[in-house]
C-alpha atoms as a PDB file:
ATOM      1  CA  UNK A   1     -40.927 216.992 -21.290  1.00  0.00           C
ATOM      2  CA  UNK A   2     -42.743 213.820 -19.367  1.00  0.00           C
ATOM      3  CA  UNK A   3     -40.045 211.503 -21.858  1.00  0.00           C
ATOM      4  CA  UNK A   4     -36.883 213.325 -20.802  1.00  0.00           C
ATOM      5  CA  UNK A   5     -37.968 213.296 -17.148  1.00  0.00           C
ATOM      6  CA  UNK A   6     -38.353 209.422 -17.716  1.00  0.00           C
ATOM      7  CA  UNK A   7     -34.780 209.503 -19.792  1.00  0.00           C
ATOM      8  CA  UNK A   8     -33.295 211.377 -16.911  1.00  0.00           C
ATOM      9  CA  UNK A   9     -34.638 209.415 -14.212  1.00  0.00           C
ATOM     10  CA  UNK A  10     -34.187 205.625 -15.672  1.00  0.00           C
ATOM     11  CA  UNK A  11     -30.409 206.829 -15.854  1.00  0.00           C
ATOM     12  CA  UNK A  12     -30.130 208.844 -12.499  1.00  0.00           C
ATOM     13  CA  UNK A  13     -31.655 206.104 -10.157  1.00  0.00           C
ATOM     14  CA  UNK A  14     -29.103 203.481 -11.331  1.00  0.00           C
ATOM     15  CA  UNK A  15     -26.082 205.942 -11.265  1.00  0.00           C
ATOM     16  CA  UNK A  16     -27.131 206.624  -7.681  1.00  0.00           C
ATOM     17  CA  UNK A  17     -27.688 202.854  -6.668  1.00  0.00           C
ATOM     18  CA  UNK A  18     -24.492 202.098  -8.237  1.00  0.00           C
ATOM     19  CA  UNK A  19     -22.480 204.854  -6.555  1.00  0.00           C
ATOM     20  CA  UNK A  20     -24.006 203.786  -2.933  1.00  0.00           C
ATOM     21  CA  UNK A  21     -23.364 199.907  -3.521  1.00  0.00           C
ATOM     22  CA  UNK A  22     -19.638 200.590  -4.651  1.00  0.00           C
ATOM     23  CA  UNK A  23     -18.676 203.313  -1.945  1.00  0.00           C
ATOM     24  CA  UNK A  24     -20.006 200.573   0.287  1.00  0.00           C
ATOM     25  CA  UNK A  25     -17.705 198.339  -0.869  1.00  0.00           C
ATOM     26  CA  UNK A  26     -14.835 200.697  -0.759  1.00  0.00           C
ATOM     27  CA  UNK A  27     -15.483 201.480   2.504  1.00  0.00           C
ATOM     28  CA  UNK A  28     -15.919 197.569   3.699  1.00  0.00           C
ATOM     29  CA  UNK A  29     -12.052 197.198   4.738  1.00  0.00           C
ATOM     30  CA  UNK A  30     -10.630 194.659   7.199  1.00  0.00           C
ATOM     31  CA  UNK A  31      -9.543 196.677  10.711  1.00  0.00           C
ATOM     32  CA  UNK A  32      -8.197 196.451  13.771  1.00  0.00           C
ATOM     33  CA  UNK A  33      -9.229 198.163  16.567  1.00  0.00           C
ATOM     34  CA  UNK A  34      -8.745 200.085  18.865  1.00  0.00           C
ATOM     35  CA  UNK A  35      -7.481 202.816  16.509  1.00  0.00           C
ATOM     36  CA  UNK A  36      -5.543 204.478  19.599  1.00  0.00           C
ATOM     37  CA  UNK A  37      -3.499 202.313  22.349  1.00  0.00           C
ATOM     38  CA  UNK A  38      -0.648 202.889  25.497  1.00  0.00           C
ATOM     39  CA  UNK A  39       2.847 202.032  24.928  1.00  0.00           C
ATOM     40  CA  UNK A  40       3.762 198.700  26.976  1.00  0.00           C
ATOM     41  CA  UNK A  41      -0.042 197.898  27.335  1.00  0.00           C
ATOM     42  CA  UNK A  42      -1.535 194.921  27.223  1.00  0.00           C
ATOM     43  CA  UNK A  43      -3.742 195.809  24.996  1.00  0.00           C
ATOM     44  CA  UNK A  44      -7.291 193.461  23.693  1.00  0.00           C
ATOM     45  CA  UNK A  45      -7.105 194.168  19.450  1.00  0.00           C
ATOM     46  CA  UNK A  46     -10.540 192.807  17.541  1.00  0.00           C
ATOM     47  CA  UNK A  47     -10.083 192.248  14.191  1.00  0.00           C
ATOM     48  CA  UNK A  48     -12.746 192.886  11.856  1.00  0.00           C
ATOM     49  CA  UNK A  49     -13.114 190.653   8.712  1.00  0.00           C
ATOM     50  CA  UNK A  50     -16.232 191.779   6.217  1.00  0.00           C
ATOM     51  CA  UNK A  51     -16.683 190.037   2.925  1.00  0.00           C
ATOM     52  CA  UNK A  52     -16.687 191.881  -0.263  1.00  0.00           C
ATOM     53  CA  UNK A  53     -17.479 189.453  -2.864  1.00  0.00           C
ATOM     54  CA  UNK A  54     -20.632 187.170  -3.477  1.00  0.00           C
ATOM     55  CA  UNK A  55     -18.396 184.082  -2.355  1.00  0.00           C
ATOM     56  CA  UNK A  56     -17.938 183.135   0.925  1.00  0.00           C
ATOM     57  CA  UNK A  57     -14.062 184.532   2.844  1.00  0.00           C
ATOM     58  CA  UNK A  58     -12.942 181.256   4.282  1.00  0.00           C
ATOM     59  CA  UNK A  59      -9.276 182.305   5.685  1.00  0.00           C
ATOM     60  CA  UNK A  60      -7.424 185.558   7.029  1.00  0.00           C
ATOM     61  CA  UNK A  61      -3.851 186.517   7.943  1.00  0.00           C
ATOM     62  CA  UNK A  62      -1.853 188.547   9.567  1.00  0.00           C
ATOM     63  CA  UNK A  63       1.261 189.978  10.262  1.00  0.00           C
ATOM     64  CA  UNK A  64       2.177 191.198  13.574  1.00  0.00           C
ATOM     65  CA  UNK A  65       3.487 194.722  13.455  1.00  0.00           C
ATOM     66  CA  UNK A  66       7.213 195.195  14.799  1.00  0.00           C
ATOM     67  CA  UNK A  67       7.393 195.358  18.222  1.00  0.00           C
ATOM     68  CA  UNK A  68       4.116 193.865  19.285  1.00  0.00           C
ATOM     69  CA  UNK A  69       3.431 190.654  21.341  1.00  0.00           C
ATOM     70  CA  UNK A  70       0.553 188.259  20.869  1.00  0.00           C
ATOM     71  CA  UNK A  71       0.105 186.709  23.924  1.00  0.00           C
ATOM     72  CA  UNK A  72      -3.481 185.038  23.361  1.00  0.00           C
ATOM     73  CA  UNK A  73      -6.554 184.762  21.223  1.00  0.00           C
ATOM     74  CA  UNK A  74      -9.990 184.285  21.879  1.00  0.00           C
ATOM     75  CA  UNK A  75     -11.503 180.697  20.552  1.00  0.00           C
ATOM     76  CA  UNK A  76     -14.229 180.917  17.568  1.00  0.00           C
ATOM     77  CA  UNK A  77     -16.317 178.218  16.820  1.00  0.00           C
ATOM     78  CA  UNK A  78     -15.895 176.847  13.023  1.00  0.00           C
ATOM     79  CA  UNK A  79     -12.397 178.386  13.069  1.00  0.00           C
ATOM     80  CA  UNK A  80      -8.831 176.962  13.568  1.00  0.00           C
ATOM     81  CA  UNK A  81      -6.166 179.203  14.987  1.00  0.00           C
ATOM     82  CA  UNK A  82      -2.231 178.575  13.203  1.00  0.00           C
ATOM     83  CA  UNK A  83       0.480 181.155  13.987  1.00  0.00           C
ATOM     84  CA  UNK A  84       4.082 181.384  12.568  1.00  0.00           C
ATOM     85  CA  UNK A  85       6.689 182.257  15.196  1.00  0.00           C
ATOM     86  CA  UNK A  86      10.362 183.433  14.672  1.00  0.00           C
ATOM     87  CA  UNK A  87      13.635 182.452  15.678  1.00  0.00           C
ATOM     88  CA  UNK A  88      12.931 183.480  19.168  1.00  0.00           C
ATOM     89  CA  UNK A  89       9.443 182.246  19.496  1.00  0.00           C
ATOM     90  CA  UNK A  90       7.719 185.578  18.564  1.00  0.00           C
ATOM     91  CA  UNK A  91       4.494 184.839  16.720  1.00  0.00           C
ATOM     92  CA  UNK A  92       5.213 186.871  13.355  1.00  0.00           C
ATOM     93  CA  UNK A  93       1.705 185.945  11.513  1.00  0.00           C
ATOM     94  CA  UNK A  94      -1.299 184.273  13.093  1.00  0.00           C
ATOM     95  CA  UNK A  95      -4.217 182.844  10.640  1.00  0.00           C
ATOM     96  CA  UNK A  96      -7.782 182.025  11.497  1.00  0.00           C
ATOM     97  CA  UNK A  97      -8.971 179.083   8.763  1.00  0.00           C
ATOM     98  CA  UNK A  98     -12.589 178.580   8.571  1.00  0.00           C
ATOM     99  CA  UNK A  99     -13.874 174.508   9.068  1.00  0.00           C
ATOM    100  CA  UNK A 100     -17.507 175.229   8.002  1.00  0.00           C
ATOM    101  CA  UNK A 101     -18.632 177.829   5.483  1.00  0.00           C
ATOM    102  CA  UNK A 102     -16.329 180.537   6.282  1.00  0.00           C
ATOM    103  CA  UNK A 103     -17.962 184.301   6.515  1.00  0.00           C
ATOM    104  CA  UNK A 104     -20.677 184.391   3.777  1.00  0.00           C
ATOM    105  CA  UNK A 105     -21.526 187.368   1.684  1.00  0.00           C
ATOM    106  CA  UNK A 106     -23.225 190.162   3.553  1.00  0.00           C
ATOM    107  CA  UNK A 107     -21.793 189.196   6.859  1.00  0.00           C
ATOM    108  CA  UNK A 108     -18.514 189.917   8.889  1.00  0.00           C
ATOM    109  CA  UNK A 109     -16.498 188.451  11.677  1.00  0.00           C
ATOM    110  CA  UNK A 110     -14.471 189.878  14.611  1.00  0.00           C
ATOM    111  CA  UNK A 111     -11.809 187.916  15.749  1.00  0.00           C
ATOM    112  CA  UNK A 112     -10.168 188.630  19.397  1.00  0.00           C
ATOM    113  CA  UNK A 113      -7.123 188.376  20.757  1.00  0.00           C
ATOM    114  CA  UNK A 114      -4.799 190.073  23.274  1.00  0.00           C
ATOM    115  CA  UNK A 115      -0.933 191.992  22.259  1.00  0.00           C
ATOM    116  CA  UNK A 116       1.548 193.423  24.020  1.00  0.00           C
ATOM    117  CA  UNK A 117       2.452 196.891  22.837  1.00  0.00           C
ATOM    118  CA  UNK A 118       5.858 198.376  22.542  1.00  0.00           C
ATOM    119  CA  UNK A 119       7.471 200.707  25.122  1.00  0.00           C
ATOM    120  CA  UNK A 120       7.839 203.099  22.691  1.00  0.00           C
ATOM    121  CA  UNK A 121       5.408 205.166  20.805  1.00  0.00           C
ATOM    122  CA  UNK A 122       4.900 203.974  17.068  1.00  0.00           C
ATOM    123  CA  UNK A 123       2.463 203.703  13.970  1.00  0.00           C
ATOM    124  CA  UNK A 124       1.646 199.509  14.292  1.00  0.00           C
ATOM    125  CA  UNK A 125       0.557 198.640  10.682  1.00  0.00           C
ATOM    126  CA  UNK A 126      -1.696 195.547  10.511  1.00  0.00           C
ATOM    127  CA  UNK A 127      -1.148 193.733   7.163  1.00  0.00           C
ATOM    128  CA  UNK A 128      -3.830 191.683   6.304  1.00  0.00           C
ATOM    129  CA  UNK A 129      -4.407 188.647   3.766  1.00  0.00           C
ATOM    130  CA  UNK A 130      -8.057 187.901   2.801  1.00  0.00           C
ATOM    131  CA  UNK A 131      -8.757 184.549   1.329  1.00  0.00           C
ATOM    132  CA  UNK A 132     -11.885 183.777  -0.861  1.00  0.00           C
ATOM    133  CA  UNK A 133     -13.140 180.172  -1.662  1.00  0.00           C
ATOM    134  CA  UNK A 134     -12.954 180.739  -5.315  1.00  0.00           C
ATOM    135  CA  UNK A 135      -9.170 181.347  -4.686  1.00  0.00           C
ATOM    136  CA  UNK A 136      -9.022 185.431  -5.212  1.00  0.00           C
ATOM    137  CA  UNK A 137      -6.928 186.963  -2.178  1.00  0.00           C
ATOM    138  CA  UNK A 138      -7.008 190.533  -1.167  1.00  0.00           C
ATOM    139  CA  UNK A 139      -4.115 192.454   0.195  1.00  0.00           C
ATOM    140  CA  UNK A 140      -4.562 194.875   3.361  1.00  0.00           C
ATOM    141  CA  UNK A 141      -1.382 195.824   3.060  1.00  0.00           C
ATOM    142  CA  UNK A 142      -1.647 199.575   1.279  1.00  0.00           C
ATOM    143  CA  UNK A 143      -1.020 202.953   2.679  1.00  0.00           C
ATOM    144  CA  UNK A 144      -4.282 205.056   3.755  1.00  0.00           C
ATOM    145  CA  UNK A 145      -4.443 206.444   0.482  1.00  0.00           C
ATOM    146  CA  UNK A 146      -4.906 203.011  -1.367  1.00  0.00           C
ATOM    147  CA  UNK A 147      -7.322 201.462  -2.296  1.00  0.00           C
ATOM    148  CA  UNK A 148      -6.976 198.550  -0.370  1.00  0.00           C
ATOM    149  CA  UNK A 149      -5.096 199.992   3.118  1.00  0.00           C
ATOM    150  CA  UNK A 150      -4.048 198.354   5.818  1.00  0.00           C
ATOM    151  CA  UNK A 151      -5.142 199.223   9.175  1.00  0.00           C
ATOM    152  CA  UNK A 152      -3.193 201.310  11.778  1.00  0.00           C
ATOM    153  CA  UNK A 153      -3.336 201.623  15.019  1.00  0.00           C
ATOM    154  CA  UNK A 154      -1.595 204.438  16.833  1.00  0.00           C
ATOM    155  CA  UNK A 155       0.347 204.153  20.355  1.00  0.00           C
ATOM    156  CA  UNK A 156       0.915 207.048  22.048  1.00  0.00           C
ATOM    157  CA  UNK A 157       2.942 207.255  25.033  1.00  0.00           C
ATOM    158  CA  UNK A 158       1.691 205.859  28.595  1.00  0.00           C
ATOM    159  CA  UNK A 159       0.312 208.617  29.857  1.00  0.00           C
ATOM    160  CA  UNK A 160       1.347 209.221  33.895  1.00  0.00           C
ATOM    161  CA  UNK A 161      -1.588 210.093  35.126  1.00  0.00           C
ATOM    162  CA  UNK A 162      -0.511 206.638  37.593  1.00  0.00           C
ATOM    163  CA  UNK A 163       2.332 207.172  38.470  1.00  0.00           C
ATOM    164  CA  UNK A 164       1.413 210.981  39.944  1.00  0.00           C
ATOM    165  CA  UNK A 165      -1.644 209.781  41.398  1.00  0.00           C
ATOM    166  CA  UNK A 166       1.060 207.171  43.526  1.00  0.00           C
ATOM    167  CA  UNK A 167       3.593 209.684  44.544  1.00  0.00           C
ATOM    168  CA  UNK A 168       1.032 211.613  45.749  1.00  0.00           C
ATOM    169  CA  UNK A 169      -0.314 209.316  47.594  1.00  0.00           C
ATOM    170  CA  UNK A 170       3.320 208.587  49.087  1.00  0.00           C
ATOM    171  CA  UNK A 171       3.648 212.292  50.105  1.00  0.00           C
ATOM    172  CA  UNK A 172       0.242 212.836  52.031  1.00  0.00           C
ATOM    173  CA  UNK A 173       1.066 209.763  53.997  1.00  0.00           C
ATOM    174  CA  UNK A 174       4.508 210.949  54.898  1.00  0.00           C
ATOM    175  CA  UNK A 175       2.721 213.937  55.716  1.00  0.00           C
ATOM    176  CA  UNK A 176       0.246 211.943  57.248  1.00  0.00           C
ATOM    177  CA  UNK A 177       2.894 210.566  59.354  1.00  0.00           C
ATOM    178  CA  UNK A 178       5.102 213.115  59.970  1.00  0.00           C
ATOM    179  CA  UNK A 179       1.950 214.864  61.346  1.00  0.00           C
ATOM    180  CA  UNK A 180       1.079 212.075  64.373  1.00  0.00           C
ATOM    181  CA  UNK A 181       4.859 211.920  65.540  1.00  0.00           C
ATOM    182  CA  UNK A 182       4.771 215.883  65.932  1.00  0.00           C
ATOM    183  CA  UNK A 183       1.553 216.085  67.395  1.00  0.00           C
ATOM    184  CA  UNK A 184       2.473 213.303  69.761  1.00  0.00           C
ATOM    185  CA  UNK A 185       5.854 214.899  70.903  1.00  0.00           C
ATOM    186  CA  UNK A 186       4.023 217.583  71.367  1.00  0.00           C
ATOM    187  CA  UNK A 187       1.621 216.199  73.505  1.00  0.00           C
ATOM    188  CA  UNK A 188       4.019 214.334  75.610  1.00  0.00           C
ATOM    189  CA  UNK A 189       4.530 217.389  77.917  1.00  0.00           C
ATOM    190  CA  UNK A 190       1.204 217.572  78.997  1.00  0.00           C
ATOM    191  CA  UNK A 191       0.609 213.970  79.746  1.00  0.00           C
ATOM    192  CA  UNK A 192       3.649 213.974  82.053  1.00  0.00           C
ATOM    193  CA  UNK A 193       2.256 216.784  83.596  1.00  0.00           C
ATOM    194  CA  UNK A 194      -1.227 215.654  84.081  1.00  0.00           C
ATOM    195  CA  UNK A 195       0.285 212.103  85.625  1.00  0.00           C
ATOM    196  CA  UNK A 196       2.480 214.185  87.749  1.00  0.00           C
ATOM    197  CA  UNK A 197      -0.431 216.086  89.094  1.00  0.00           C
ATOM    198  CA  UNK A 198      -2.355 212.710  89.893  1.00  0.00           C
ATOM    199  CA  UNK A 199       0.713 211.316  91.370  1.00  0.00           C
ATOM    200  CA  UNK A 200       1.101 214.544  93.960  1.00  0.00           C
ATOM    201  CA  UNK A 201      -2.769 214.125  94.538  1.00  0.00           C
ATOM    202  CA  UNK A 202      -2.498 210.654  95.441  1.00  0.00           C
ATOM    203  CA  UNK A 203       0.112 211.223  97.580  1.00  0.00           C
ATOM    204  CA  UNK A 204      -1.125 213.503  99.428  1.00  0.00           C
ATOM    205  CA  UNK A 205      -4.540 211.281 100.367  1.00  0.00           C
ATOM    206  CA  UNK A 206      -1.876 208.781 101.461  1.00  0.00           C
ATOM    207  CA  UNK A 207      -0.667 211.387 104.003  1.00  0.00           C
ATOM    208  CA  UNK A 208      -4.008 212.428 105.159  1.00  0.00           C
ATOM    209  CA  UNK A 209      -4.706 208.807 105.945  1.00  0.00           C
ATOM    210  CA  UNK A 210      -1.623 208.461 107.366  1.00  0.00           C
ATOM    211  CA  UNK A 211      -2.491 211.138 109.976  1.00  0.00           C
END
């Protein structure tokens, strides 16, 4: 009994190690975030590089989803910043290149940078290239079911929670408004009356001197 719990155990402990180290793996995906953004935002992406392999990732790149604008990136030290731009001057793919050692095993590195969205709402697919000094490159470019997916971030429609909050505040100060010219006009009467009153008083000290 004591031998087969030894059996069982010298090949359950590994089958369990092994299982934990390789769903890790799985689950150790290049993203961008946020998962969730505005249409026509200007929205701040990070992308998040981990490294898979016991060699060091030294380059990553990516294509910009339809519709969206980079408009900037945030500087990293020990890492050069290319893009490739269109036609029209639309960067298409932007790269960050490691100078130094790249992102060793173990480790992972967020890279910034700022995007215009669309106006309208859309699934924004990030394909992603991962480049490993020994020359092995991984695709991020796969649906959510594969094994290698790329990430997705969702914009919704603006919501106009803004633009209510503005024409509201338009209306109370009409009302605002509207409320100081009528109680004003109506006001006027007495005022007139009041002066009038003063005036007659007046006048009539002037006569008493008078006398």
């Amino acid at each position: 009994m004591k031998n087969m719990i030894k059996k069982l155990t010298k090949i359950f402990i590994p089958t369990v190690i092994s299982l934990f180290f390789f769903s890790s793996i799985a689950s150790a995906h290049v993203t961008v975030a946020p998962k969730t953004s505005s249409t026509g935002a200007w929205e701040t992406y990070t992308l998040k590089v981990p490294v898979e392999k016991d060699v060091p990732t030294t380059k990553v790149t990516v294509k910009v989803p339809s519709g969206l604008e980079i408009e900037s990136y945030q500087p990293v030290p020990g890492w050069n910043y290319t893009t490739e731009k269109d036609s029209s001057g639309k960067v298409i793919t932007f790269t960050f290149e490691a100078t130094g050692a790249g992102i060793l095993p173990g480790q992972f590195q967020q890279f910034v940078f700022v995007a215009k969205n669309p106006n309208q709402a859309t699934k924004a697919a990030w394909d992603a290239y991962q480049y490993y000094k020994d020359g092995s490159v991984v695709e991020w470019t796969g649906d959510e079911t594969a094994k290698t997916p790329h990430s997705i971030t969702d914009i919704v429609k603006a919501a106009s929670t803004d633009q209510h909050n503005m024409q509201n505040m338009t209306k109370t100060t009409e009302k605002a408004s509207k409320k100081d010219v009528t109680q004003s006009t109506s006001s006027l009467p007495t005022i007139l009356s009041v002066v009038a009153v003063l005036l007659s008083l007046i006048a009539l000290l002037m006569s008493f001197r008078k006398k």
